[in-house]
C-alpha atoms as a PDB file:
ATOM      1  CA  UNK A   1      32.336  20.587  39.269  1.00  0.00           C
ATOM      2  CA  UNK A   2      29.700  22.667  37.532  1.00  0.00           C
ATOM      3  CA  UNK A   3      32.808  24.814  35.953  1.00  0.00           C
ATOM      4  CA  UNK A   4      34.431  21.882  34.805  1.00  0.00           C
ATOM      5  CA  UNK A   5      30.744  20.290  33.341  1.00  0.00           C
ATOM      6  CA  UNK A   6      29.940  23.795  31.547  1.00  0.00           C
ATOM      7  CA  UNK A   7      33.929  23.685  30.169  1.00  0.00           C
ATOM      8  CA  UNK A   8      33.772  20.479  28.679  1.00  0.00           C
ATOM      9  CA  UNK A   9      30.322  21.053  27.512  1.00  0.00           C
ATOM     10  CA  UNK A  10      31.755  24.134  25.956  1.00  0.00           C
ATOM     11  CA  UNK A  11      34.510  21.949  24.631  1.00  0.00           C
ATOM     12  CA  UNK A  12      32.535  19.602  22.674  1.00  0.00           C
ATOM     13  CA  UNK A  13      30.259  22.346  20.995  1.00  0.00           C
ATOM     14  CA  UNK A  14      33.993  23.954  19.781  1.00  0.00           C
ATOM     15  CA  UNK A  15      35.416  21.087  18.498  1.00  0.00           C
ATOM     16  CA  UNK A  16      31.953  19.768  17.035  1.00  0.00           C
ATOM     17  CA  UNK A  17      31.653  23.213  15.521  1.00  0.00           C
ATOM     18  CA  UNK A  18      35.552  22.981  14.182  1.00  0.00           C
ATOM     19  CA  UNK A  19      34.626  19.281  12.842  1.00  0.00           C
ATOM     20  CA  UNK A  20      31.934  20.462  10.737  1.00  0.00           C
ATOM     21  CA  UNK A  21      33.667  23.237   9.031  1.00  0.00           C
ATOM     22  CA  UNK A  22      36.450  21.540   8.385  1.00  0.00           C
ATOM     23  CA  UNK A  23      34.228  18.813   6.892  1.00  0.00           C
ATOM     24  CA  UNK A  24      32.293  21.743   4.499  1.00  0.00           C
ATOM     25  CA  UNK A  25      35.828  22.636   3.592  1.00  0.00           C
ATOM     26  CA  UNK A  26      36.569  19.332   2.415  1.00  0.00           C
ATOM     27  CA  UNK A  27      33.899  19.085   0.555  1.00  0.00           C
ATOM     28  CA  UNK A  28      34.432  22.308  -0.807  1.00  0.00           C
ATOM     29  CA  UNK A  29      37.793  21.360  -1.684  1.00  0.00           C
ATOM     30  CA  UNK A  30      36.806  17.869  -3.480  1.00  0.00           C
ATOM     31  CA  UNK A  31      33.764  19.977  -5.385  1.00  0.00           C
ATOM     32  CA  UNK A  32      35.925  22.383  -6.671  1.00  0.00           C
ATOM     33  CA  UNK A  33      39.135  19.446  -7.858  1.00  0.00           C
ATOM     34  CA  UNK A  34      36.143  17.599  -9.433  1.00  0.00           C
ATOM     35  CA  UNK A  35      35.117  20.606 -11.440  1.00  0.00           C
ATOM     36  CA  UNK A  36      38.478  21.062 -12.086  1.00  0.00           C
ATOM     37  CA  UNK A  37      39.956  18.076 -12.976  1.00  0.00           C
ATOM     38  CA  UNK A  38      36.850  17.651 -15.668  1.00  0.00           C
ATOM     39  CA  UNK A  39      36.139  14.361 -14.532  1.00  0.00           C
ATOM     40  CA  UNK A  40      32.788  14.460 -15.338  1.00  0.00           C
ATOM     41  CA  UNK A  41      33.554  15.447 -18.985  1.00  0.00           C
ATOM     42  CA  UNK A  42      35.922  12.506 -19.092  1.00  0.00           C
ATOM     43  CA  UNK A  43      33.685  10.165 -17.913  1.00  0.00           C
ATOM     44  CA  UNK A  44      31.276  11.083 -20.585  1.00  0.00           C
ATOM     45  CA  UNK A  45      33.186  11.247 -22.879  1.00  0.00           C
ATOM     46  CA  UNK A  46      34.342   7.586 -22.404  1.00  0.00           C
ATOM     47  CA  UNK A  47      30.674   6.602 -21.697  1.00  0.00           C
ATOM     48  CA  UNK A  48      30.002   7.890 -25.158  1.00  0.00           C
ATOM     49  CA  UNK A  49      33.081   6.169 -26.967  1.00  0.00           C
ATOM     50  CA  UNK A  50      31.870   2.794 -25.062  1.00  0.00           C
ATOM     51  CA  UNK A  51      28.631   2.946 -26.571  1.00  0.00           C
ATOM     52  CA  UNK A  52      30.113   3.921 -30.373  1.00  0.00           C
ATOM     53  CA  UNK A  53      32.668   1.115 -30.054  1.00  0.00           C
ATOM     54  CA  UNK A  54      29.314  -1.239 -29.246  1.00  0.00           C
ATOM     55  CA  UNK A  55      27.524  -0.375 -32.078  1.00  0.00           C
ATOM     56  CA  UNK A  56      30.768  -0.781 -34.334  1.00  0.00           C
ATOM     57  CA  UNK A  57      31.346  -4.210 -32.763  1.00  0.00           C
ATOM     58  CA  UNK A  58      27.818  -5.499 -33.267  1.00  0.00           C
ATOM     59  CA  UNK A  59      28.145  -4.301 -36.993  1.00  0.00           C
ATOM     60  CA  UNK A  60      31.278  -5.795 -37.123  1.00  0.00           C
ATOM     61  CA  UNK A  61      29.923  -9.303 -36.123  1.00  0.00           C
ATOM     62  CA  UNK A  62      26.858  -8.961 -38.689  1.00  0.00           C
ATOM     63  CA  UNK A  63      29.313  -8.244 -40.803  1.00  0.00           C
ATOM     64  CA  UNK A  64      31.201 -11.284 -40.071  1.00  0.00           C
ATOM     65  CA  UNK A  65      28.166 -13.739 -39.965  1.00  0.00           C
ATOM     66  CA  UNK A  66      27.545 -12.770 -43.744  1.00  0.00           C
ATOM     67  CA  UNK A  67      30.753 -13.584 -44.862  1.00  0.00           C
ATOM     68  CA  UNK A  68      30.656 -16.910 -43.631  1.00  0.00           C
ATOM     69  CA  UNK A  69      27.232 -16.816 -45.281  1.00  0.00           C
ATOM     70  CA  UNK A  70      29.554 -16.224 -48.718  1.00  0.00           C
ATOM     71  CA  UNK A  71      32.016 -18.203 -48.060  1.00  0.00           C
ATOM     72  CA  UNK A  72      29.564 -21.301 -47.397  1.00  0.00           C
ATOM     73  CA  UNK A  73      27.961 -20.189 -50.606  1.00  0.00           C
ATOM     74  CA  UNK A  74      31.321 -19.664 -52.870  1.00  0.00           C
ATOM     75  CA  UNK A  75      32.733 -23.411 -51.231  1.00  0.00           C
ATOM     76  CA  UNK A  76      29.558 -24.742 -52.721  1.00  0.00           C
ATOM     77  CA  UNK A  77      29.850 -22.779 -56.020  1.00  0.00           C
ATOM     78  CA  UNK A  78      33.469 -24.355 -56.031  1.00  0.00           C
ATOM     79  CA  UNK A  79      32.150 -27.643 -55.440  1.00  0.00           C
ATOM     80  CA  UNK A  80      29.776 -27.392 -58.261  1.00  0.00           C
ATOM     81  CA  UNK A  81      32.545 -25.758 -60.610  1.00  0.00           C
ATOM     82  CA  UNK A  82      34.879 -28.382 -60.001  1.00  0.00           C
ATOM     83  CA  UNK A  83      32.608 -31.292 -60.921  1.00  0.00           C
ATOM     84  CA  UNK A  84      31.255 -29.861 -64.162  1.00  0.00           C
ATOM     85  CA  UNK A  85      34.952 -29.276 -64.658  1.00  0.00           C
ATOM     86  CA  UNK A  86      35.553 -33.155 -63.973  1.00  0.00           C
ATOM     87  CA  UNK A  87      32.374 -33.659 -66.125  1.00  0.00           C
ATOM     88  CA  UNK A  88      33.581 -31.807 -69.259  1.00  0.00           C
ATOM     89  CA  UNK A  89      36.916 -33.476 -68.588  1.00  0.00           C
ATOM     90  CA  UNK A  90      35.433 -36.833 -69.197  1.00  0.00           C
ATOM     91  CA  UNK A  91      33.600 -36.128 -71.732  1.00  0.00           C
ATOM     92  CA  UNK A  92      36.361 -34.661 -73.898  1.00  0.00           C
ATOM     93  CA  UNK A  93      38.132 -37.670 -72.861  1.00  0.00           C
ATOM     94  CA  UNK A  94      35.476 -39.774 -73.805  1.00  0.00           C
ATOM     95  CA  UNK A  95      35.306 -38.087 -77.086  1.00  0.00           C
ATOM     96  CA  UNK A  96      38.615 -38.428 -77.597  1.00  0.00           C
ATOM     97  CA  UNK A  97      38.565 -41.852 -77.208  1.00  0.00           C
ATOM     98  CA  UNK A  98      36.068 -43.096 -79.500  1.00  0.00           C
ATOM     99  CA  UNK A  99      37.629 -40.899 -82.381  1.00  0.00           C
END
């Protein structure tokens, strides 16, 4: 009984032994096809390119909100065109009129 006890004991220290270096080997393995692969490059790379796209989408929407600003501005211009063009049309007609 004491054989069997010290075998299995002896069992368990071997296979928890094995476990563990198979588990640094794994991680050995994953450590070295990260370095590989570059994914940390790639994922900086991208975190970079998200944060230029941000700043070239807010400038894009300031850019935006002051051409609405001129188009407000150049519909109001319009406005004010076209009645001093309906005001110098009456006139001449006016003019015309009492000639």
């Amino acid at each position: 009984m004491t054989e069997d006890k010290g075998y299995s004991r002896e069992t368990k220290e071997r296979l928890t032994n094995a476990v563990e270096q198979e588990i640094n080997e794994v991680g050995k393995l994953v450590k070295h096809l990260c370095k590989s692969s570059g994914t940390s490059e790639v994922l900086m790379r991208c975190a970079r390119e998200f944060a230029g796209n941000d700043m070239g989408l807010q400038d894009t929407h300031e850019n935006l909100k002051q051409m609405l600003t001129m188009v407000s501005q150049m519909h109001e211009q319009a406005d004010t065109v076209s009645r001093s063009a309906q005001g110098v049309l009456n006139i001449t007609r006016s003019t015309q009129s009492s000639t």
